[in-house]
Protein backbone atom coordinates (compact mmCIF):
# COMPACT_ATOMS: atom_id res chain seq x y z
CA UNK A 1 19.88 -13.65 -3.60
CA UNK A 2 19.01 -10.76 -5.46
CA UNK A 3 16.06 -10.85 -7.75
CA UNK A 4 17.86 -12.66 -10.24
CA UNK A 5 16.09 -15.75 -8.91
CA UNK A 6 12.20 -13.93 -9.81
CA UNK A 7 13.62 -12.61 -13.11
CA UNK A 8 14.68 -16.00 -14.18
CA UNK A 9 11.21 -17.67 -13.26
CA UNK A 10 9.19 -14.56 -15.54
CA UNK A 11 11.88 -14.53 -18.78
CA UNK A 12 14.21 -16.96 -18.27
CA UNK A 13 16.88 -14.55 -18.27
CA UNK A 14 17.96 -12.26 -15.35
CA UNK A 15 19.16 -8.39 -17.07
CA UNK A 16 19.07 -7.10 -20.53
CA UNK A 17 22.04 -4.51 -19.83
CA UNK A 18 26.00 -5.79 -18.90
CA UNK A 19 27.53 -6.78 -16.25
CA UNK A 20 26.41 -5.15 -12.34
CA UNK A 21 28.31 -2.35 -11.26
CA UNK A 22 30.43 -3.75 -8.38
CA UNK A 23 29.92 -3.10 -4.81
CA UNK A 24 26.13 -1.73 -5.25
CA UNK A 25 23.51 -3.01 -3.12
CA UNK A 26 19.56 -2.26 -3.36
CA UNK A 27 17.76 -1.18 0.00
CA UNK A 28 14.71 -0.85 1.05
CA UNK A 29 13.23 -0.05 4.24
CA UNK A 30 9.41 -1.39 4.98
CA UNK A 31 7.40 -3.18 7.90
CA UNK A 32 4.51 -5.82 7.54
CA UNK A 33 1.86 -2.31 5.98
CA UNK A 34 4.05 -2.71 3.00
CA UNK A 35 4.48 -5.99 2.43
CA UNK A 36 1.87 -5.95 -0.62
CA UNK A 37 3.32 -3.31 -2.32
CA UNK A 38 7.02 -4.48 -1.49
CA UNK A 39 6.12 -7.72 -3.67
CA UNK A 40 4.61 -5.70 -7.09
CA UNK A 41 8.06 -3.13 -6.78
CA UNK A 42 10.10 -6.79 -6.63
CA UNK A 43 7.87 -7.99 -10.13
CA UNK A 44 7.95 -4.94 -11.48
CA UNK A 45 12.07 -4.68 -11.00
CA UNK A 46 12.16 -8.67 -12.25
CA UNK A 47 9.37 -7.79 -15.04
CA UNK A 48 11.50 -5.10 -16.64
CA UNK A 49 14.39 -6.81 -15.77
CA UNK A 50 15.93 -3.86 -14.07
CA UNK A 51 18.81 -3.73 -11.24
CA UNK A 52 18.05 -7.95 -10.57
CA UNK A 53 21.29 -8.67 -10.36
CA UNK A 54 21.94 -6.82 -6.79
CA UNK A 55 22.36 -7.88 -3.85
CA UNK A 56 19.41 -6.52 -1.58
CA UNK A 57 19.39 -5.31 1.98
CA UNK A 58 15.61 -5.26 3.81
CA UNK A 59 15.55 -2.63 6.96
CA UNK A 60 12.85 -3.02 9.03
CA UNK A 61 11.77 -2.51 12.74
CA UNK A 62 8.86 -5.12 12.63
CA UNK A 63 10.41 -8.86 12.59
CA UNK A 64 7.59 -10.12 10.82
CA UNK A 65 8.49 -8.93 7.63
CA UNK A 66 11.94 -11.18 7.51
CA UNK A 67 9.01 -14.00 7.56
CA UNK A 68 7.79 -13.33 4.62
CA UNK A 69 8.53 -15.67 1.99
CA UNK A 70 9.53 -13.37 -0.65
CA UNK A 71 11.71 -11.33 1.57
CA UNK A 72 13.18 -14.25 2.75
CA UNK A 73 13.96 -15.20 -0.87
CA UNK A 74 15.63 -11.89 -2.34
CA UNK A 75 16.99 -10.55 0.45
CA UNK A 76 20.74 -10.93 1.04
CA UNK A 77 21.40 -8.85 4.13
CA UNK A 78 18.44 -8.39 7.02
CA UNK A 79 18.37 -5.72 9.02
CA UNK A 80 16.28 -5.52 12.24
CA UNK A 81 16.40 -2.02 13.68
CA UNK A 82 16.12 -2.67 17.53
CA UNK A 83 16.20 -0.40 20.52
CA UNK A 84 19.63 1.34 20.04
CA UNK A 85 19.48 2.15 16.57
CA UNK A 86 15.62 3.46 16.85
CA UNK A 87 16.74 5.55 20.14
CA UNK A 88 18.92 7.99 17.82
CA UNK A 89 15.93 9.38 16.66
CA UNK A 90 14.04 9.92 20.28
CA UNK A 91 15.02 13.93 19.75
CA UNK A 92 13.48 14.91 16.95
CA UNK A 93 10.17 16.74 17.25
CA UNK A 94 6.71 15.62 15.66
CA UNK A 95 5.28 18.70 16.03
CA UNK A 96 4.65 20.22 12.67
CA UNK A 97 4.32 16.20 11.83
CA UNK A 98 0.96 15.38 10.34
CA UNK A 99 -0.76 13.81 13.68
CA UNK A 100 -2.30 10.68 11.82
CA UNK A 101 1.12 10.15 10.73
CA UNK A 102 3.50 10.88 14.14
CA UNK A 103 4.40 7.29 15.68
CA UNK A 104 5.25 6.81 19.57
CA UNK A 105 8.57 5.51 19.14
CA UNK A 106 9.31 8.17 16.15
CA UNK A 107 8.51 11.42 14.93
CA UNK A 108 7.25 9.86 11.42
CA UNK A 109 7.89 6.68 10.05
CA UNK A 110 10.33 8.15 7.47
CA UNK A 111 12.81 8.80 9.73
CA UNK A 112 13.34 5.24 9.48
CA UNK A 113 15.31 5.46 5.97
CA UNK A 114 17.88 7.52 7.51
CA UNK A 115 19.18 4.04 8.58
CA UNK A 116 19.80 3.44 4.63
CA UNK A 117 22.82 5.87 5.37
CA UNK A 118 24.96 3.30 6.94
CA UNK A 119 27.95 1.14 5.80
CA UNK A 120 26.82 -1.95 5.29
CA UNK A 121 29.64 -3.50 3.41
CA UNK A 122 29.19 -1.80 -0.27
CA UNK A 123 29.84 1.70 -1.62
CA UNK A 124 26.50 2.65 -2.81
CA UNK A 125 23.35 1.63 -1.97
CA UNK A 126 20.41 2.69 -4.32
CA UNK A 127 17.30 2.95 -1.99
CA UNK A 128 13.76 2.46 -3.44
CA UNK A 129 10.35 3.37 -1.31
CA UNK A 130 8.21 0.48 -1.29
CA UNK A 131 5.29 2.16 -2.48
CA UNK A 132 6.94 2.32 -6.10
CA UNK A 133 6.48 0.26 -9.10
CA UNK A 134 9.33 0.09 -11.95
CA UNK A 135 8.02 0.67 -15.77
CA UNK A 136 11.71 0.81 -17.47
CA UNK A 137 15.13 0.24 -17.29
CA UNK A 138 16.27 2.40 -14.48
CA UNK A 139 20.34 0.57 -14.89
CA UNK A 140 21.51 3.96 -14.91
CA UNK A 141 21.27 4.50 -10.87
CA UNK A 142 23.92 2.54 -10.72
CA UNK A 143 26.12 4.52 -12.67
CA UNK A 144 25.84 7.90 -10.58
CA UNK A 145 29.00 8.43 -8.58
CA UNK A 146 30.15 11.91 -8.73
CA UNK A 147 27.81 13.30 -5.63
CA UNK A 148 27.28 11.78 -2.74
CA UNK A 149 23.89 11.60 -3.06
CA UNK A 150 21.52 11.75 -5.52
CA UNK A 151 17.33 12.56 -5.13
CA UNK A 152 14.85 13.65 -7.36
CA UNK A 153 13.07 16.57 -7.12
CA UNK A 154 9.34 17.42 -5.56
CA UNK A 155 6.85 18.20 -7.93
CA UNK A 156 4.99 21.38 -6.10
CA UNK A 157 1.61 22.01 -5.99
CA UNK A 158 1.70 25.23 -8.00
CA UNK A 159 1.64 22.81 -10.93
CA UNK A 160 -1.54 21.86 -11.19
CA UNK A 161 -3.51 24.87 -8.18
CA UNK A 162 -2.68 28.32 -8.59
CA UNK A 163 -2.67 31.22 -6.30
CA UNK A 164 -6.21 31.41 -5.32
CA UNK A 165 -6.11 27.58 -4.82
CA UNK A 166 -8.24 26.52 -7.77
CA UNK A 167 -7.36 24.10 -10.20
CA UNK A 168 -5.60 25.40 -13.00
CA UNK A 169 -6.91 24.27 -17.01
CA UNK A 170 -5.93 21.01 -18.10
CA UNK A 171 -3.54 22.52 -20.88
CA UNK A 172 -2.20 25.24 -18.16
CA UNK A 173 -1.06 22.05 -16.03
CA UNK A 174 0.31 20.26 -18.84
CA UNK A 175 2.05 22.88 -19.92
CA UNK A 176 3.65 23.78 -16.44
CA UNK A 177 4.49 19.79 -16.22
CA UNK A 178 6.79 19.60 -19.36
CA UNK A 179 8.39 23.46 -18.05
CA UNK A 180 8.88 20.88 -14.70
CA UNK A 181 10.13 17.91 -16.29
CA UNK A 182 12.52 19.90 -18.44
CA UNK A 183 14.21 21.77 -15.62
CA UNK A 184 13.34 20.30 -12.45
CA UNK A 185 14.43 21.99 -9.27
CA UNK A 186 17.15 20.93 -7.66
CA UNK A 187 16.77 22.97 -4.52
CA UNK A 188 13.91 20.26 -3.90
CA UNK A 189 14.24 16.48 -2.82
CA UNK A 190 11.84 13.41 -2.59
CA UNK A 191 13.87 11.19 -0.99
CA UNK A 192 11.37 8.48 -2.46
CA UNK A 193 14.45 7.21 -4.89
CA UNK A 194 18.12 7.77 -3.59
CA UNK A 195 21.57 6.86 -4.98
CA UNK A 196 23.82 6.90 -2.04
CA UNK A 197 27.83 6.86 -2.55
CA UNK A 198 30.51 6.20 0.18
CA UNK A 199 30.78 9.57 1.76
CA UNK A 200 27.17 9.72 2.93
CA UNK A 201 26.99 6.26 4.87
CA UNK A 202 30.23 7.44 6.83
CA UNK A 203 28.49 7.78 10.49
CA UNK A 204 28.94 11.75 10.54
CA UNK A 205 26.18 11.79 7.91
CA UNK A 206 23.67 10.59 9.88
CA UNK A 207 24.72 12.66 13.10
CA UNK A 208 24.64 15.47 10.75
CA UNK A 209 20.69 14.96 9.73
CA UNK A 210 19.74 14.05 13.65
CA UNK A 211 21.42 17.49 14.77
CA UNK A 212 19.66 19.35 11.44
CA UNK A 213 16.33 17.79 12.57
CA UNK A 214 16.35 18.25 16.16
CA UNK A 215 17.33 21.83 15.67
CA UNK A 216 13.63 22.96 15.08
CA UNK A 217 10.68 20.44 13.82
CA UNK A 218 10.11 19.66 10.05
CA UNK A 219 7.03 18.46 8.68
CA UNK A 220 9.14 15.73 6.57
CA UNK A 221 12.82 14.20 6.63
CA UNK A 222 13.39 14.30 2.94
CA UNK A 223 13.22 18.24 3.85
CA UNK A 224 16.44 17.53 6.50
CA UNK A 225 18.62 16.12 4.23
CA UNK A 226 17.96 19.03 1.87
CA UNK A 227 19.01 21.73 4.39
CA UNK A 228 21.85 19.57 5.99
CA UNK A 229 23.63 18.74 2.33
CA UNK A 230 22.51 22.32 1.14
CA UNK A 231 24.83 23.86 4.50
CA UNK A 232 27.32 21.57 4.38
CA UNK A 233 30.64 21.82 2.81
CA UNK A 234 31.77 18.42 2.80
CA UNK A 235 28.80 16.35 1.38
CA UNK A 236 27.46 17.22 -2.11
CA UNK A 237 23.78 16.41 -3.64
CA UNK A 238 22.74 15.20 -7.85
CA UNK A 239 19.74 15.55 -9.57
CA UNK A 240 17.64 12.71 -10.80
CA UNK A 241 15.16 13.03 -13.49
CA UNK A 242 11.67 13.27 -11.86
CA UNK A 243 10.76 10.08 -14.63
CA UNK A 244 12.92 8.42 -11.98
CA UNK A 245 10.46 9.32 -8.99
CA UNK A 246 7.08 10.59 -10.87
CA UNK A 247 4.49 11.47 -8.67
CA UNK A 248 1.46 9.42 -9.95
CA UNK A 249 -1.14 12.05 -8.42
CA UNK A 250 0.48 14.51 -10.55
CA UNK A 251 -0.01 12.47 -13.10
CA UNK A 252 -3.58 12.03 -13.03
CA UNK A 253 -3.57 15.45 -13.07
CA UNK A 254 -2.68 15.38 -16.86
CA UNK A 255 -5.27 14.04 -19.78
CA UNK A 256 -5.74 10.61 -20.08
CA UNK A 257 -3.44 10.78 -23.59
CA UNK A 258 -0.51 12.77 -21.84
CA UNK A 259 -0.60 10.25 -18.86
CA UNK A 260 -0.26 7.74 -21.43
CA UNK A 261 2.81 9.44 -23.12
CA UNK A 262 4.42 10.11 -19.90
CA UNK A 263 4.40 6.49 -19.15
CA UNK A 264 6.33 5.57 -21.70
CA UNK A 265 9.04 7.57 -20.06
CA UNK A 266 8.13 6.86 -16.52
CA UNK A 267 11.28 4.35 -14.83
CA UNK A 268 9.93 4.47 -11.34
CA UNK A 269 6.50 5.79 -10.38
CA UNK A 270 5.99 6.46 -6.74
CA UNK A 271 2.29 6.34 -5.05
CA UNK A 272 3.05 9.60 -3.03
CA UNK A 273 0.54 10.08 -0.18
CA UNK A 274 -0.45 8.61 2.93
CA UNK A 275 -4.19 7.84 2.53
CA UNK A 276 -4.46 7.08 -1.12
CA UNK A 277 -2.49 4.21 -2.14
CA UNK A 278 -4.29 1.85 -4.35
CA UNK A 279 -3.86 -1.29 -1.68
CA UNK A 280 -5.25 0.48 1.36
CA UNK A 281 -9.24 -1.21 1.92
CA UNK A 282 -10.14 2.26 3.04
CA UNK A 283 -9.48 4.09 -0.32
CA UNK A 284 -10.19 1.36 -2.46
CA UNK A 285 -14.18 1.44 -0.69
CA UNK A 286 -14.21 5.28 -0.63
CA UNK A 287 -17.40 6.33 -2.86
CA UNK A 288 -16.23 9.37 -3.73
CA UNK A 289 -12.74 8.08 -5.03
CA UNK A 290 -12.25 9.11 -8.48
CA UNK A 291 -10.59 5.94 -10.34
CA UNK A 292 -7.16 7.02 -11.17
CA UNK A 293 -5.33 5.55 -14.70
CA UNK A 294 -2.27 4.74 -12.17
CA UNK A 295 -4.46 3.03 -9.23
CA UNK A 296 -5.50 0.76 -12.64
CA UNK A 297 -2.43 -0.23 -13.63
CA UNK A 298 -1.11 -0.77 -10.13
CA UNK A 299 -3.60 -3.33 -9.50
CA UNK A 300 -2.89 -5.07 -12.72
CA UNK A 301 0.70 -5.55 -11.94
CA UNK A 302 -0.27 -6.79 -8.22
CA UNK A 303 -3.05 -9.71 -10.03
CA UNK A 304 0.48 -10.27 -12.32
CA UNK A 305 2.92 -10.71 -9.29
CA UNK A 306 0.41 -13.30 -7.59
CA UNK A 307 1.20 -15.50 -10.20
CA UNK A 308 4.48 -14.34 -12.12
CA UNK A 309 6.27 -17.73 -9.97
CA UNK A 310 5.51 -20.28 -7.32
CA UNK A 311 7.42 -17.93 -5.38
CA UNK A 312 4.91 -14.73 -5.84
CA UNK A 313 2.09 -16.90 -5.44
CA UNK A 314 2.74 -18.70 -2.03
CA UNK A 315 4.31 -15.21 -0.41
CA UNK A 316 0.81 -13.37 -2.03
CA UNK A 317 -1.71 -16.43 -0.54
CA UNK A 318 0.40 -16.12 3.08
CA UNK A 319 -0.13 -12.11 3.20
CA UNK A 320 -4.28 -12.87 2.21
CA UNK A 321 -3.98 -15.23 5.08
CA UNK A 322 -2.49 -13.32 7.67
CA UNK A 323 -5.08 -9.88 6.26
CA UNK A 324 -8.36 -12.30 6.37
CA UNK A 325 -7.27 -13.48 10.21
CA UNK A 326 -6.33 -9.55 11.13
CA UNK A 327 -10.04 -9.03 9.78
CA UNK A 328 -11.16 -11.54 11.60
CA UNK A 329 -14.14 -10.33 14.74
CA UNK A 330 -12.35 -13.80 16.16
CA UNK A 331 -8.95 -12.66 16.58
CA UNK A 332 -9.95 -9.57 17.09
CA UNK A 333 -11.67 -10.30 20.21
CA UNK A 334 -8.78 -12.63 21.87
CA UNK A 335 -6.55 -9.98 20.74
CA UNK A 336 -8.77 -8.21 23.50
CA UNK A 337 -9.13 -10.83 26.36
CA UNK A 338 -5.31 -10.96 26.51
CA UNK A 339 -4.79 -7.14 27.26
C-alpha cells in the first residue's frame, strides 16, 4: 500500500531520498468531513514525493471513510474505533470546549488522535492532521528517535495582536515571525504533526493523558499532552521546526513577498481553525472573506489531485457524488420521513 502506488502514477518514480526507515508507519486519523482534504495531503505527499514509501494506518470512527476509494487504496492497516475504544474518553469534560465544537460521544473531536498512541505493530508512527498539505521533503520525521515524542510548537497570537488587541504593523509582525521561527517555544505543542517513538504507544501513555485531562477541563488536547509529558519523568518531548507545522493564518499575516519566501521553506502547512478551511461551502460563500494566498494555492493542488491518476479522479467524482446527494432537498426530506 503506501502511497508509492500515487507517486508512481504522477513521476514514475516513488522517493527521491534512500531507502525507508524500518518499522515507521504514517497515521492519520479523519471521518467522511475530511475526506477532501485527506486526498490533496495524499497528492501533495506523492507530488513531492515525500514519506510514499510507508505503510499507512487510517483511524476513524465513521465506517464510511474505509469506502472511499483512495483510502481503500493507500491504506495498509484500518482502524475502526468502536464503542470500547471511544468509551475511554467518556470522562473528560467539554466544558471550557468551544460549544460548536464539543461532540456527544466526545469532548472534541481531537481527542480522537490520542488513539494514534497505540502499538500497532511498528515503533514509530509519524501522525499528520488531515487538514495539511506537504510543500517539501519532510524525510527527516523519520529520522527523530531520541524523544519519545516530537510536536511543533504554537505560534501565539502576540505575533501578529498586541496588548491592546490591535493588529500590530506589517514589519512589527514580520519581524516577531523570524524572532519565532528562529527560537520557537518548546513549552508549546500543536499536535497537528507528531513523531511518535516506542515508549509513547506503550498503553500507560494514553492512561496517563485520560487521567491529565479528566483532572480539570482543557480547552484543547494538544494542551494535555503538554502538561502530562512536561510532569512526567518517564516520557520525554522534541521540538520540530514550526516549517514542519506552519500555521497558514499566520502566514497571511505576513506581506504577500514574505509569504512567498516562507513557502519555499514551508514542509507541511496546516489549515489551523475550525471555520475557515478553504473546502468548507460556508467560508468559501462568506462575502466578507478576505482571499487568502494559502486558500489559493490549496485549491490549486485539490483541481491537481482530481486528476494527478485514475485513482484521484474516480475517489474525487465519488466524494462530488455523495456532497451533491447530501445537498440534495430529496434526500434531505426522506432523511426526514424515516425519523
Amino acid at each position: 500500500m503506501s502511497l508509492r502506488r500515487l507517486a508512481l502514477a504522477i513521476h514514475g518514480a516513488v522517493s527521491t531520498s534512500g531507502p525507508p526507515e524500518p518499522r515507521t508507519a504514517l497515521i492519520f486519523v479523519l471521518n467522511s468531513a475530511f475526506l477532501r482534504p485527506f486526498h490533496v495531503l495524499a497528492y501533495s505527499l506523492a507530488r513531492v514525493r515525500t514519506l510514499t514509501k510507508y505503510p499507512i494506518i487510517v483511524i476513524s470512527e465513521d465506517a464510511a471513510v474505509f469506502r472511499d476509494p483512495l483510502v481503500r487504496a493507500v491504506t495498509d492497516h484500518q482502524i475502526l474505533a468502536g464503542p470500547e475504544q471511544i468509551a475511554e474518553f467518556a470522562n473528560i469534560s467539554p466544558e471550557r470546549v468551544r460549544e460548536d465544537l464539543r461532540k456527544g460521544w466526545i469532548a472534541k473531536y481531537t481527542f480522537l488522535k490520542w488513539l494514534v498512541f497505540q502499538d500497532y505493530g511498528y515503533d514509530r508512527h509519524i501522525y499528520i492532521d488531515a487538514d495539511i498539505v506537504a510543500l517539501n521533503d519532510c524525510e527527516h520525521l523519520a529520522a527523530l528517535s531520541e524523544h519519545d515524542l516530537y510536536g511543533a510548537p504554537v505560534f501565539k497570537r502576540d505575533l501578529i495582536i498586541d496588548e491592546t488587541g490591535a493588529r500590530r504593523p506589517v514589519v512589527e509582525r514580520e519581524q516577531r515571525m523570524s524572532a519565532f521561527l528562529a527560537d520557537g517555544n518548546e513549552r508549546s505543542l500543536n499536535s497537528g504533526v507528531m513523531v511518535i517513538n516506542r515508549r509513547a504507544m506503550e498503553p500507560e501513555f494514553r492512561a496517563g493523558l485520560i487521567a491529565t485531562a479528566e483532572s480539570k477541563p482543557y480547552t484543547v488536547e494538544q494542551a494535555v499532552v503538554r502538561d502530562f509529558i512536561r510532569r512526567s519523568d518517564r516520557y520525554s518531548m522534541g521540538a520540530l521546526s514550526s516549517y514542519d507545522n506552519f500555521n497558514h493564518g499566520f502566514l497571511a499575516s505576513l506581506s504577500a513577498p514574505t509569504q512567498l519566501k516562507h513557502l519555499d521553506r514551508v514542509r507541511l502547512l496546516h489549515y489551523v481553525g475550525a471555520d475557515k478551511k478553504p473546502w468548507n461551502a460556508a467560508y468559501i460563500d462568506d462575502p466578507t472573506r478576505i482571499e487568502r494566498l494559502t486558500d489559493s494555492l490549496w485549491r490549486i493542488l485539490e483541481r491537481e489531485s482530481r486528476t494527478a491518476s485514475p485513482l484521484t479522479r474516480r475517489a474525487a467524482q465519488r466524494l462530488d457524488r455523495l456532497e451533491k446527494r447530501a445537498a440534495s432537498p430529496a434526500v434531505e426530506e426522506a432523511v426526514e420521513d424515516q425519523l
